[in-house]
Protein backbone atom coordinates (compact mmCIF):
# COMPACT_ATOMS: atom_id res chain seq x y z
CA UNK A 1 92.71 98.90 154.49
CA UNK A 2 94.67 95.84 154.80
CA UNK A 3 98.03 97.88 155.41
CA UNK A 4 96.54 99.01 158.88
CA UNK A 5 93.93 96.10 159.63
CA UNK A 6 96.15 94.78 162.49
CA UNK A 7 96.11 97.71 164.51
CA UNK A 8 92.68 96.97 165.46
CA UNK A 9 92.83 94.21 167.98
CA UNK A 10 89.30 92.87 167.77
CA UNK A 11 87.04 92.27 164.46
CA UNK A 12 84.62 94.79 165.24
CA UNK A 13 86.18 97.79 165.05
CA UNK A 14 88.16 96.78 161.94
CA UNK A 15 84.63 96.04 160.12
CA UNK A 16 83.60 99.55 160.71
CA UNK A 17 86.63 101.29 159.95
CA UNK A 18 86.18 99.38 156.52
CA UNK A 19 82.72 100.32 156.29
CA UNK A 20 83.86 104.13 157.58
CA UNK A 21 86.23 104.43 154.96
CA UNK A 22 83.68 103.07 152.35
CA UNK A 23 80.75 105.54 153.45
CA UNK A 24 83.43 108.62 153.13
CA UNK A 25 84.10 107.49 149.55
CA UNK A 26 80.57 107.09 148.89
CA UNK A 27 77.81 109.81 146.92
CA UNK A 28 76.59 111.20 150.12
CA UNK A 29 75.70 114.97 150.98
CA UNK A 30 76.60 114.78 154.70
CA UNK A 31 78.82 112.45 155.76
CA UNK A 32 78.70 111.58 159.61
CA UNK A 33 78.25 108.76 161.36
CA UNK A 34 74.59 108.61 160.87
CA UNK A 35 74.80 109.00 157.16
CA UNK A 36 77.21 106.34 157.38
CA UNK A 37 75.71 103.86 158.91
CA UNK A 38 73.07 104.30 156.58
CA UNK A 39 75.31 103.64 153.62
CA UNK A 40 76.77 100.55 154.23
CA UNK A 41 73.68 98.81 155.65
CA UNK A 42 73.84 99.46 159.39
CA UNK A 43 70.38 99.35 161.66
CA UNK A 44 71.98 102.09 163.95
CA UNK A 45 74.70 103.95 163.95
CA UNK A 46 75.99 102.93 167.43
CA UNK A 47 79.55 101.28 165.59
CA UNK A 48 80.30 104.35 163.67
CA UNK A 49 80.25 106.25 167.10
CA UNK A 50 81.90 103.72 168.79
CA UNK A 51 84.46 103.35 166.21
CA UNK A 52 85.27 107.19 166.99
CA UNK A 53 84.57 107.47 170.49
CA UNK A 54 85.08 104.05 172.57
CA UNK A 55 86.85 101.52 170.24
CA UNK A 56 90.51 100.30 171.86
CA UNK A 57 92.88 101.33 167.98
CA UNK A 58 95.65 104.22 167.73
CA UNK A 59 94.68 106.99 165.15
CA UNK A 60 98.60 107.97 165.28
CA UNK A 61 99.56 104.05 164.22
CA UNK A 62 96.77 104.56 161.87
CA UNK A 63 98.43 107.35 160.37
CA UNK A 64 101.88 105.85 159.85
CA UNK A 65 100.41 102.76 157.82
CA UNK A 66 98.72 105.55 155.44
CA UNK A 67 101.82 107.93 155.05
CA UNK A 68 103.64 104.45 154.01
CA UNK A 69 101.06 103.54 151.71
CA UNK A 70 101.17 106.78 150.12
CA UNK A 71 105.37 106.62 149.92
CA UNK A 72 105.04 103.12 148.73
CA UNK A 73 102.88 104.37 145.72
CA UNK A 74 103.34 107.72 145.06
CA UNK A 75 107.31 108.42 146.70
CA UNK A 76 109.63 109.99 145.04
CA UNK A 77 113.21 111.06 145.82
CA UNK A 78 112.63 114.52 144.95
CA UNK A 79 109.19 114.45 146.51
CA UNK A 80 107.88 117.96 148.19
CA UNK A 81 106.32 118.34 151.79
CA UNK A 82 103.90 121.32 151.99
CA UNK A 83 102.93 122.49 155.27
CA UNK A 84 99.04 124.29 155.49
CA UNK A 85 96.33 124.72 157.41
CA UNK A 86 91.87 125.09 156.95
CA UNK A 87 89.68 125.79 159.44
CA UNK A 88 85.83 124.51 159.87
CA UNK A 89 83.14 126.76 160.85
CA UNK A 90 81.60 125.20 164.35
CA UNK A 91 78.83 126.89 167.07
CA UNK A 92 79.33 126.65 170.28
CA UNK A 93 82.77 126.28 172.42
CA UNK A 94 83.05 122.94 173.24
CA UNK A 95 84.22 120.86 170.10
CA UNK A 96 88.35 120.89 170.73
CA UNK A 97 89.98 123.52 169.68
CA UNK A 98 87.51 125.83 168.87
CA UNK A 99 87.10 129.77 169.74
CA UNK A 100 87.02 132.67 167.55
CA UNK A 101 90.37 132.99 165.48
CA UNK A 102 91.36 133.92 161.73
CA UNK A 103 90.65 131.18 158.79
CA UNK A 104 91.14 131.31 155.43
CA UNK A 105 88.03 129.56 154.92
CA UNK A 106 85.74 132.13 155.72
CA UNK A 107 88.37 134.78 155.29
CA UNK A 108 87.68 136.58 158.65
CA UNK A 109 87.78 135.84 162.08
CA UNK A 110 85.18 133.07 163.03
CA UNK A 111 84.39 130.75 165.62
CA UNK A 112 86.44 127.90 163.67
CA UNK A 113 88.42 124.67 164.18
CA UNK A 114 91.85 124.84 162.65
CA UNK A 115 93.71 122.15 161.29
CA UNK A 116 97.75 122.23 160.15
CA UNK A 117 97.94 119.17 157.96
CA UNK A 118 101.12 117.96 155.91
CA UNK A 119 100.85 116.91 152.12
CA UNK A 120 103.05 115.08 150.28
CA UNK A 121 103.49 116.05 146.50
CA UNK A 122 105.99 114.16 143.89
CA UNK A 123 105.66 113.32 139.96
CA UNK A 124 103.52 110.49 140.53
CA UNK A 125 100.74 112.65 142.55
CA UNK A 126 99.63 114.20 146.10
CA UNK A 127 97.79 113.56 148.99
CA UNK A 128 97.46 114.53 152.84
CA UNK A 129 99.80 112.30 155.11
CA UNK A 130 99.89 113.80 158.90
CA UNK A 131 97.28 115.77 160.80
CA UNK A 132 97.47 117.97 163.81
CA UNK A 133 95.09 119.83 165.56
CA UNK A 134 96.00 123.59 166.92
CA UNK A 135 94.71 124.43 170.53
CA UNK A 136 94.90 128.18 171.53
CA UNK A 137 96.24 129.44 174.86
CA UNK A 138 92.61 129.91 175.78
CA UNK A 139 92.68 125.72 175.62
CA UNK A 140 95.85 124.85 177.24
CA UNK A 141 95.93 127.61 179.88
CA UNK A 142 92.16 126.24 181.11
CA UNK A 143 93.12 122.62 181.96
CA UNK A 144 89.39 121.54 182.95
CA UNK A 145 88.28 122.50 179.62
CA UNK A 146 90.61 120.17 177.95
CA UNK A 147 89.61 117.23 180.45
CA UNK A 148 86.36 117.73 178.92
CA UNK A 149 87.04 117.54 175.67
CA UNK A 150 89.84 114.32 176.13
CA UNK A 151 92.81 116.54 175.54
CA UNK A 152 96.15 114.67 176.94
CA UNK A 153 97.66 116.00 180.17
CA UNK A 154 100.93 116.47 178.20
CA UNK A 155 100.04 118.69 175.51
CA UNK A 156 100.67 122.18 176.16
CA UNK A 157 100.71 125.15 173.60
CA UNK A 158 102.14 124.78 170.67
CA UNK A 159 102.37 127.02 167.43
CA UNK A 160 100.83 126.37 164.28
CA UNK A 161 104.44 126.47 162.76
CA UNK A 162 105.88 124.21 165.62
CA UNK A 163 103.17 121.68 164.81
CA UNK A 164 104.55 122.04 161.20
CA UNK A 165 107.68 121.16 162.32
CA UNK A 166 106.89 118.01 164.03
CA UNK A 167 104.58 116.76 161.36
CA UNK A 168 107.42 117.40 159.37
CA UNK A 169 110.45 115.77 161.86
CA UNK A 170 107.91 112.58 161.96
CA UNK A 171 107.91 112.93 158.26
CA UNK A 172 111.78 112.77 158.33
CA UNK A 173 112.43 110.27 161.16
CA UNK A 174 109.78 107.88 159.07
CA UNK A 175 111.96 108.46 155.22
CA UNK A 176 109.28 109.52 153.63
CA UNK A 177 111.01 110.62 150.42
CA UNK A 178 111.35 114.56 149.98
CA UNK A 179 113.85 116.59 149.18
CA UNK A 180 112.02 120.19 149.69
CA UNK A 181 109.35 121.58 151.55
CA UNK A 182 106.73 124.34 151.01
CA UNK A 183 104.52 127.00 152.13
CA UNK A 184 102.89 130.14 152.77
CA UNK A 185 103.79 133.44 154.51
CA UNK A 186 102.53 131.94 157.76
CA UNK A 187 104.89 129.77 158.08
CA UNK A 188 107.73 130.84 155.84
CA UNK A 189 108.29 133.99 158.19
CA UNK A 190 109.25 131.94 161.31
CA UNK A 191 112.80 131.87 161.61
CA UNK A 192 112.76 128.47 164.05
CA UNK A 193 111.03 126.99 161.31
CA UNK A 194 113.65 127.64 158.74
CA UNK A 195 115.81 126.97 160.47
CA UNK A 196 115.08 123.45 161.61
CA UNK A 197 114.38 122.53 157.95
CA UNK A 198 117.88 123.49 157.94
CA UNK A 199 119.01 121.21 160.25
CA UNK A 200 117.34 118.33 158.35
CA UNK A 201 118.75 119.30 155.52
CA UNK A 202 115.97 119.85 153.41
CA UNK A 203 115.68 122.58 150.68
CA UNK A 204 112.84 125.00 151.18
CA UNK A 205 110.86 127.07 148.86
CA UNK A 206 109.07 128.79 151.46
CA UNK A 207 106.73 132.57 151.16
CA UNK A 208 107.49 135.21 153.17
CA UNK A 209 106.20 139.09 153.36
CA UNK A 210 106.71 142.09 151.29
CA UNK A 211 108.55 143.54 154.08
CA UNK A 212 110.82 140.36 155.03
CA UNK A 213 114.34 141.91 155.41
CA UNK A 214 116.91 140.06 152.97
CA UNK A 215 120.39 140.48 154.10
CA UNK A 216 122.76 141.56 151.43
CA UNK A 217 126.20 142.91 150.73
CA UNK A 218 128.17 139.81 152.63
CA UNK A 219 125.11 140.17 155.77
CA UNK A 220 126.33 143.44 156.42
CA UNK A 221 123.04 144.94 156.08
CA UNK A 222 119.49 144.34 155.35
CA UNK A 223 117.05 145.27 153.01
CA UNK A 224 113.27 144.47 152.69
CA UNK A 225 112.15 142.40 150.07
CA UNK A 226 109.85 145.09 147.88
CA UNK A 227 112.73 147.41 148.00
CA UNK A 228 115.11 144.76 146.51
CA UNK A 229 111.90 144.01 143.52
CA UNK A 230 112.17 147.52 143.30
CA UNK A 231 115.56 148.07 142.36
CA UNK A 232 115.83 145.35 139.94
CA UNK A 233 116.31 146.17 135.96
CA UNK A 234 113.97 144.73 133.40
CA UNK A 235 116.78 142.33 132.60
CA UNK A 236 116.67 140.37 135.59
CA UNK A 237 112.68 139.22 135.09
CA UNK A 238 112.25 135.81 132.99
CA UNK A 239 109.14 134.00 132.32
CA UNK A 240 108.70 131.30 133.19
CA UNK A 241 105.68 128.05 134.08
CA UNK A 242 104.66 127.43 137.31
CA UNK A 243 103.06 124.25 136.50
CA UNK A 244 99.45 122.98 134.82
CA UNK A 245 96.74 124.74 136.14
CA UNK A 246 93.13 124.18 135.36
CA UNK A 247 93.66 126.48 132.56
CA UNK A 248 96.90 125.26 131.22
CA UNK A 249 100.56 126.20 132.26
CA UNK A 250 100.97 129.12 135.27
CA UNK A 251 103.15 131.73 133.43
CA UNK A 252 104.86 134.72 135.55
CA UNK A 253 107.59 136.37 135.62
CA UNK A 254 110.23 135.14 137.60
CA UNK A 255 113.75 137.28 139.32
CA UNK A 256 116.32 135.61 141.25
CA UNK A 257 118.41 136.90 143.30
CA UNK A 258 120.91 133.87 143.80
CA UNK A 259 123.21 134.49 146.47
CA UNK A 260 122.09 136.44 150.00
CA UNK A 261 123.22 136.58 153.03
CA UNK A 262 122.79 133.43 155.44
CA UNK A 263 119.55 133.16 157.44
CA UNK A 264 120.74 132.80 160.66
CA UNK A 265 123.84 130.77 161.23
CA UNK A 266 126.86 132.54 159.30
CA UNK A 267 128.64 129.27 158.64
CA UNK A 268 126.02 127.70 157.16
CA UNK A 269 127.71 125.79 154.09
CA UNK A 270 124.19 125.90 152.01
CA UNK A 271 122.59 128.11 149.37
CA UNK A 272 120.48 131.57 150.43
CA UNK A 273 118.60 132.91 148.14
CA UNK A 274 115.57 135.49 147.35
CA UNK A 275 112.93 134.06 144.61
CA UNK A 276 110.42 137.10 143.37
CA UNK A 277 107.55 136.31 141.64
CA UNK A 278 105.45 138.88 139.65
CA UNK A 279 102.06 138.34 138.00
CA UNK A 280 102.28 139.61 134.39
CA UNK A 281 99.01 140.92 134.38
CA UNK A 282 98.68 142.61 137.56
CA UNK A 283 101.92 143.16 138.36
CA UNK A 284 101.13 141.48 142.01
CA UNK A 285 105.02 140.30 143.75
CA UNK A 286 105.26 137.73 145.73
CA UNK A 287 108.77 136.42 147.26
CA UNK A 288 110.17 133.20 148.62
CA UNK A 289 113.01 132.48 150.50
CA UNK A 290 115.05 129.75 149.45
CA UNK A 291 117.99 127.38 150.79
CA UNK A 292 119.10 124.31 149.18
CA UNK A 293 121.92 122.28 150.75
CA UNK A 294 123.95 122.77 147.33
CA UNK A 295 123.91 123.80 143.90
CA UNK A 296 120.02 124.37 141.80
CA UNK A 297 118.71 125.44 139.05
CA UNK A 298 115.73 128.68 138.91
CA UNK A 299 113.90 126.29 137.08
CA UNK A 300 113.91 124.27 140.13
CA UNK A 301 112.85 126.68 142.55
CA UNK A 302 110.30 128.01 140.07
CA UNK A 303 108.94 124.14 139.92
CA UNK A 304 108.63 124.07 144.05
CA UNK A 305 106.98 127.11 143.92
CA UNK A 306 104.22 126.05 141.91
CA UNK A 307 104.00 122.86 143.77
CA UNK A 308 102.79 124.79 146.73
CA UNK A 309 99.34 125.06 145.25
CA UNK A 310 98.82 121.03 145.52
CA UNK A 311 97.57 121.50 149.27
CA UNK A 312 94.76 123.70 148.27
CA UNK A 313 93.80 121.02 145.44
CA UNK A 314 94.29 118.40 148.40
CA UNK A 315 91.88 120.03 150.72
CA UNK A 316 89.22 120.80 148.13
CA UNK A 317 89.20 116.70 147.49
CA UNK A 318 89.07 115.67 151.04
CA UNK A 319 86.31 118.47 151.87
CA UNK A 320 84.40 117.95 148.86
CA UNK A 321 84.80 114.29 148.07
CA UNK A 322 85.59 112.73 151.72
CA UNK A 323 83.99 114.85 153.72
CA UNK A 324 87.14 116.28 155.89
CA UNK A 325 85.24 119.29 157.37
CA UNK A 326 81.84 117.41 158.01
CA UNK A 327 82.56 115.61 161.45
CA UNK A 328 80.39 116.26 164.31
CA UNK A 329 82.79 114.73 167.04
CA UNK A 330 83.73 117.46 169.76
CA UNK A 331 87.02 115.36 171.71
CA UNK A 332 90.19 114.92 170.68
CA UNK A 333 90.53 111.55 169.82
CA UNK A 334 87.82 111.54 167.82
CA UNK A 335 89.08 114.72 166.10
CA UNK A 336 91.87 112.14 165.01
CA UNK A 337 90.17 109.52 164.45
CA UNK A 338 87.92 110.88 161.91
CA UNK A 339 90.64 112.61 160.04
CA UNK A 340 92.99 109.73 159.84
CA UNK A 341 89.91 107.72 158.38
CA UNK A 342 89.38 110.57 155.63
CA UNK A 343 93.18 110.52 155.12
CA UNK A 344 93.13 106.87 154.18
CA UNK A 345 89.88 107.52 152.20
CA UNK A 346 91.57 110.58 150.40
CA UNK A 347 94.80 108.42 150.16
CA UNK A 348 92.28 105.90 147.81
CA UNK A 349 91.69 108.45 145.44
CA UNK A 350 95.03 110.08 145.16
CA UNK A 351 96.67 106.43 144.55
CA UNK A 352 93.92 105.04 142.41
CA UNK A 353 93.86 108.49 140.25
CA UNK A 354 97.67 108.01 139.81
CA UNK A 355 97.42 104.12 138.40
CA UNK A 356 94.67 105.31 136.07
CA UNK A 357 97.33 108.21 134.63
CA UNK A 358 100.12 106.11 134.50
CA UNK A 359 98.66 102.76 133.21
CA UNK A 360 96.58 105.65 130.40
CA UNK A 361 99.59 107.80 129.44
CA UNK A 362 101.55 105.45 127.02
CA UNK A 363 98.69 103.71 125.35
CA UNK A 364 95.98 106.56 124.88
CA UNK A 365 98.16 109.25 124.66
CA UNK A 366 94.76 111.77 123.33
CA UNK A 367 92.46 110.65 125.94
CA UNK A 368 91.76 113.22 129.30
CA UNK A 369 92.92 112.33 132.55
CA UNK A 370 90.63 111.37 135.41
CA UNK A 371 90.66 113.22 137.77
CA UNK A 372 89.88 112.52 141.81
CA UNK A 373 86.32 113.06 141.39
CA UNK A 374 86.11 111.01 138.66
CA UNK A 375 87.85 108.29 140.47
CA UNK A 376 85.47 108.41 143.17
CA UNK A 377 82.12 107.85 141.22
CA UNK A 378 83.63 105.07 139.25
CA UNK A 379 84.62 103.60 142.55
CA UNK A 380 80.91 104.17 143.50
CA UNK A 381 79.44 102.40 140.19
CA UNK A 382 81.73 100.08 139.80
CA UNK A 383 83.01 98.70 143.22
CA UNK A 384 80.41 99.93 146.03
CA UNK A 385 77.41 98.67 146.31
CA UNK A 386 74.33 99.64 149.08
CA UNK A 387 74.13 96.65 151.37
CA UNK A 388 70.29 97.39 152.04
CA UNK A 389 67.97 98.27 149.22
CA UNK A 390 67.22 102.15 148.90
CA UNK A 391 63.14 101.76 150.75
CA UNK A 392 65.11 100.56 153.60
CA UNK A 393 67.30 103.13 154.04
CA UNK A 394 64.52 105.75 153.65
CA UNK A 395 62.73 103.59 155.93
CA UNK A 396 65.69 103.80 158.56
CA UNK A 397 66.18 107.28 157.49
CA UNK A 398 62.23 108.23 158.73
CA UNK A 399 62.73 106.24 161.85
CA UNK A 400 66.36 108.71 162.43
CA UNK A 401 64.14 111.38 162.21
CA UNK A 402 61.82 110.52 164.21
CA UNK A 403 64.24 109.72 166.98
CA UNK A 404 65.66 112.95 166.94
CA UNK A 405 62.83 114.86 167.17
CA UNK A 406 61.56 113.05 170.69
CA UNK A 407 65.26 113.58 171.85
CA UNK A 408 64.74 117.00 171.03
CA UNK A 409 61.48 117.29 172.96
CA UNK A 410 62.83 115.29 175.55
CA UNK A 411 65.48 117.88 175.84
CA UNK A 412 62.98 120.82 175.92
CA UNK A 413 61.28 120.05 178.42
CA UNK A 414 64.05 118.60 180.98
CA UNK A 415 65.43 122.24 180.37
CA UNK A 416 61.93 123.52 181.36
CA UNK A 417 61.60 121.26 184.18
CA UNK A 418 64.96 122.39 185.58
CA UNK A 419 64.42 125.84 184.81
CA UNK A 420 60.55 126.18 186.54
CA UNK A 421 62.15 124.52 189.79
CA UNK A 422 62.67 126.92 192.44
């Protein structure tokens, strides 16, 4: 907290962003500004909202201080940047950003809130470092509809792989350590993409479809991916890890097809090539298309790979541990503001979870590591403590609802009132 404390310019606001923080790390179910409030001792939850809503502090500044935290601790010079996105489930059409699209969350098409967030993965352990929300056409084409939810006049339509690219250009311009970056199809099957990670020259280990089309035979012609796994004798498969899963090492087998054409500009002076990967169970492909800037190994594509998977572990932690996808804010800087505030709360666990391994490792060499969640309820026992007793905050909690049921009445029966009128 102290890394960003000075980017609040009064002492308010940086009391409740400490107190924010704390309540995300804390043991509650629902974790909004109410629930809050109630955590670390408040009578009301009035500076939580205004924290989120009103409070003078930039969430973007914010943001920076965290991602150097993070690089500070955990950096690494062959650190990983993996690009993703989740989506929340909301009612309604008013929060930002919301309509009915595709997540993977629910996997279907849902009236959802997407998010394309940025993690940062290296030896030493991962976390999320850069947020962005995506607004559909049906946002930025209807201009008084993003006045009313506090959307800038100068963002327009952007892609959810061109706001990859700029959390990953910020990511560059800032030195965060990396030397690769990652993801799925959805964004390894833009071209622009590619090739801008190109132009920073940054290696990629990056999925793309069945039917990408690889060129071959000096770029003379192309072929689609499945037909090249096709072709391929039994000689060309190895086996090899993944990384640790929950279950031990990630074996599959593993084909490499070292040397394609170039993606795009033929005098490109890096490497292009085709990474297959086939589950040895149910024979289930899956390719990757590769570019370093110079010479590398297969077991160092086959390590990138695996590192993909870190972003799914980071967004189970935030959702289940800092409460990521429970915000009920509907503008846009709040949507930032909440999220940078469960980045620096996530950024707590993924730096304390780190110390714990590598102050453990060399001493206790037997003993299990902790894991995040662990981290977070010996934070709770150990460090946190409830400023009020617990028949206060069930006290407070009856009086909440109370209050929101005579809102709700009052509500009612305006609507009737307005409705009966002639």
């Amino acid at each position: 907290m102290d890394s960003f404390a000075g980017r609040f310019c009064r002492v308010e606001p940086r009391r409740a962003a400490v107190g924010f923080v704390t309540g995300l790390l804390a043991e509650l179910e629902v974790k909004t500004c109410w629930q809050v409030a109630e955590q670390v001792g408040h009578a009301r939850p009035d500076a939580m909202q205004r924290l989120l809503y009103r409070a003078k502090w930039d969430a973007d500044a914010v943001r920076d201080d965290v991602r150097q935290v993070v690089v500070d601790r955990l950096g690494d010079p062959d650190g990983v940047l993996v690009v993703d996105e989740t989506g929340d489930l909301k009612k309604g059409v008013h929060t930002v950003g919301v309509q009915r699209q595709y997540t993977g969350t629910a996997g279907r098409i849902e009236n959802a809130q997407v998010g394309v967030f940025l993690a940062y993965a290296s030896k030493h352990g991962h976390t999320l470092i850069d947020r962005r929300v995506y607004l559909p056409k049906s946002w930025t084409e209807d201009r008084r509809r993003c006045e009313q939810a506090g959307v800038p006049d100068d963002v327009v339509f952007a892609t959810r792989s061109e706001l990859a690219d700029d959390m990953i250009t910020a990511a560059v311009k800032a030195l965060v350590p990396a030397r690769w970056v990652a993801a799925d199809e959805a964004y390894g099957n833009n071209t622009r993409l590619r090739g801008e990670m190109r132009k920073h020259r940054l290696g990629y280990v990056l999925a793309v479809s069945c039917d990408h089309l690889v060129p071959i035979d000096g770029a003379k012609t192309r072929c689609r991916a499945d037909r090249l796994a096709e072709s391929l004798p039994a000689t060309a498969w190895t086996r090899r890890s993944a990384g640790d899963g929950s279950k031990g090492p990630r074996f599959y087998d593993w084909a490499w097809l070292a040397d394609v054409g170039p993606d795009g500009d033929p005098d490109d002076d890096g490497r292009h090539s085709l990474l297959i990967r086939r589950n040895n169970t149910t024979g289930e492909l899956a390719f990757y298309r590769c570019w370093t800037p110079g010479p590398v190994t297969l077991a160092h594509l086959v390590r990138v790979a695996g590192v993909r998977w870190i972003v799914e572990e980071s967004f189970q932690a935030a959702k289940g541990q800092v409460g990521l996808d429970q915000h009920q804010v509907r503008l846009w800087t709040s949507w930032h503001r909440f999220t940078t505030l469960a980045l620096a709360a996530l950024a707590v666990l993924a730096i304390c979870t780190a110390d714990a391994r590598s102050a453990h490792r060399p001493a206790q060499p037997d003993m299990i590591e902790l894991t995040v969640n662990e981290i977070r309820r010996l934070i709770n026992v150990l460090l946190t403590h409830p400023t009020r007793s617990i028949a206060y905050r069930l006290r407070w909690s009856r009086w909440r609802r109370r209050h929101q049921a005579r809102a709700r009445r009052a509500h009612y029966a305006r609507r009737l009132t307005i409705e009966l009128q002639p």
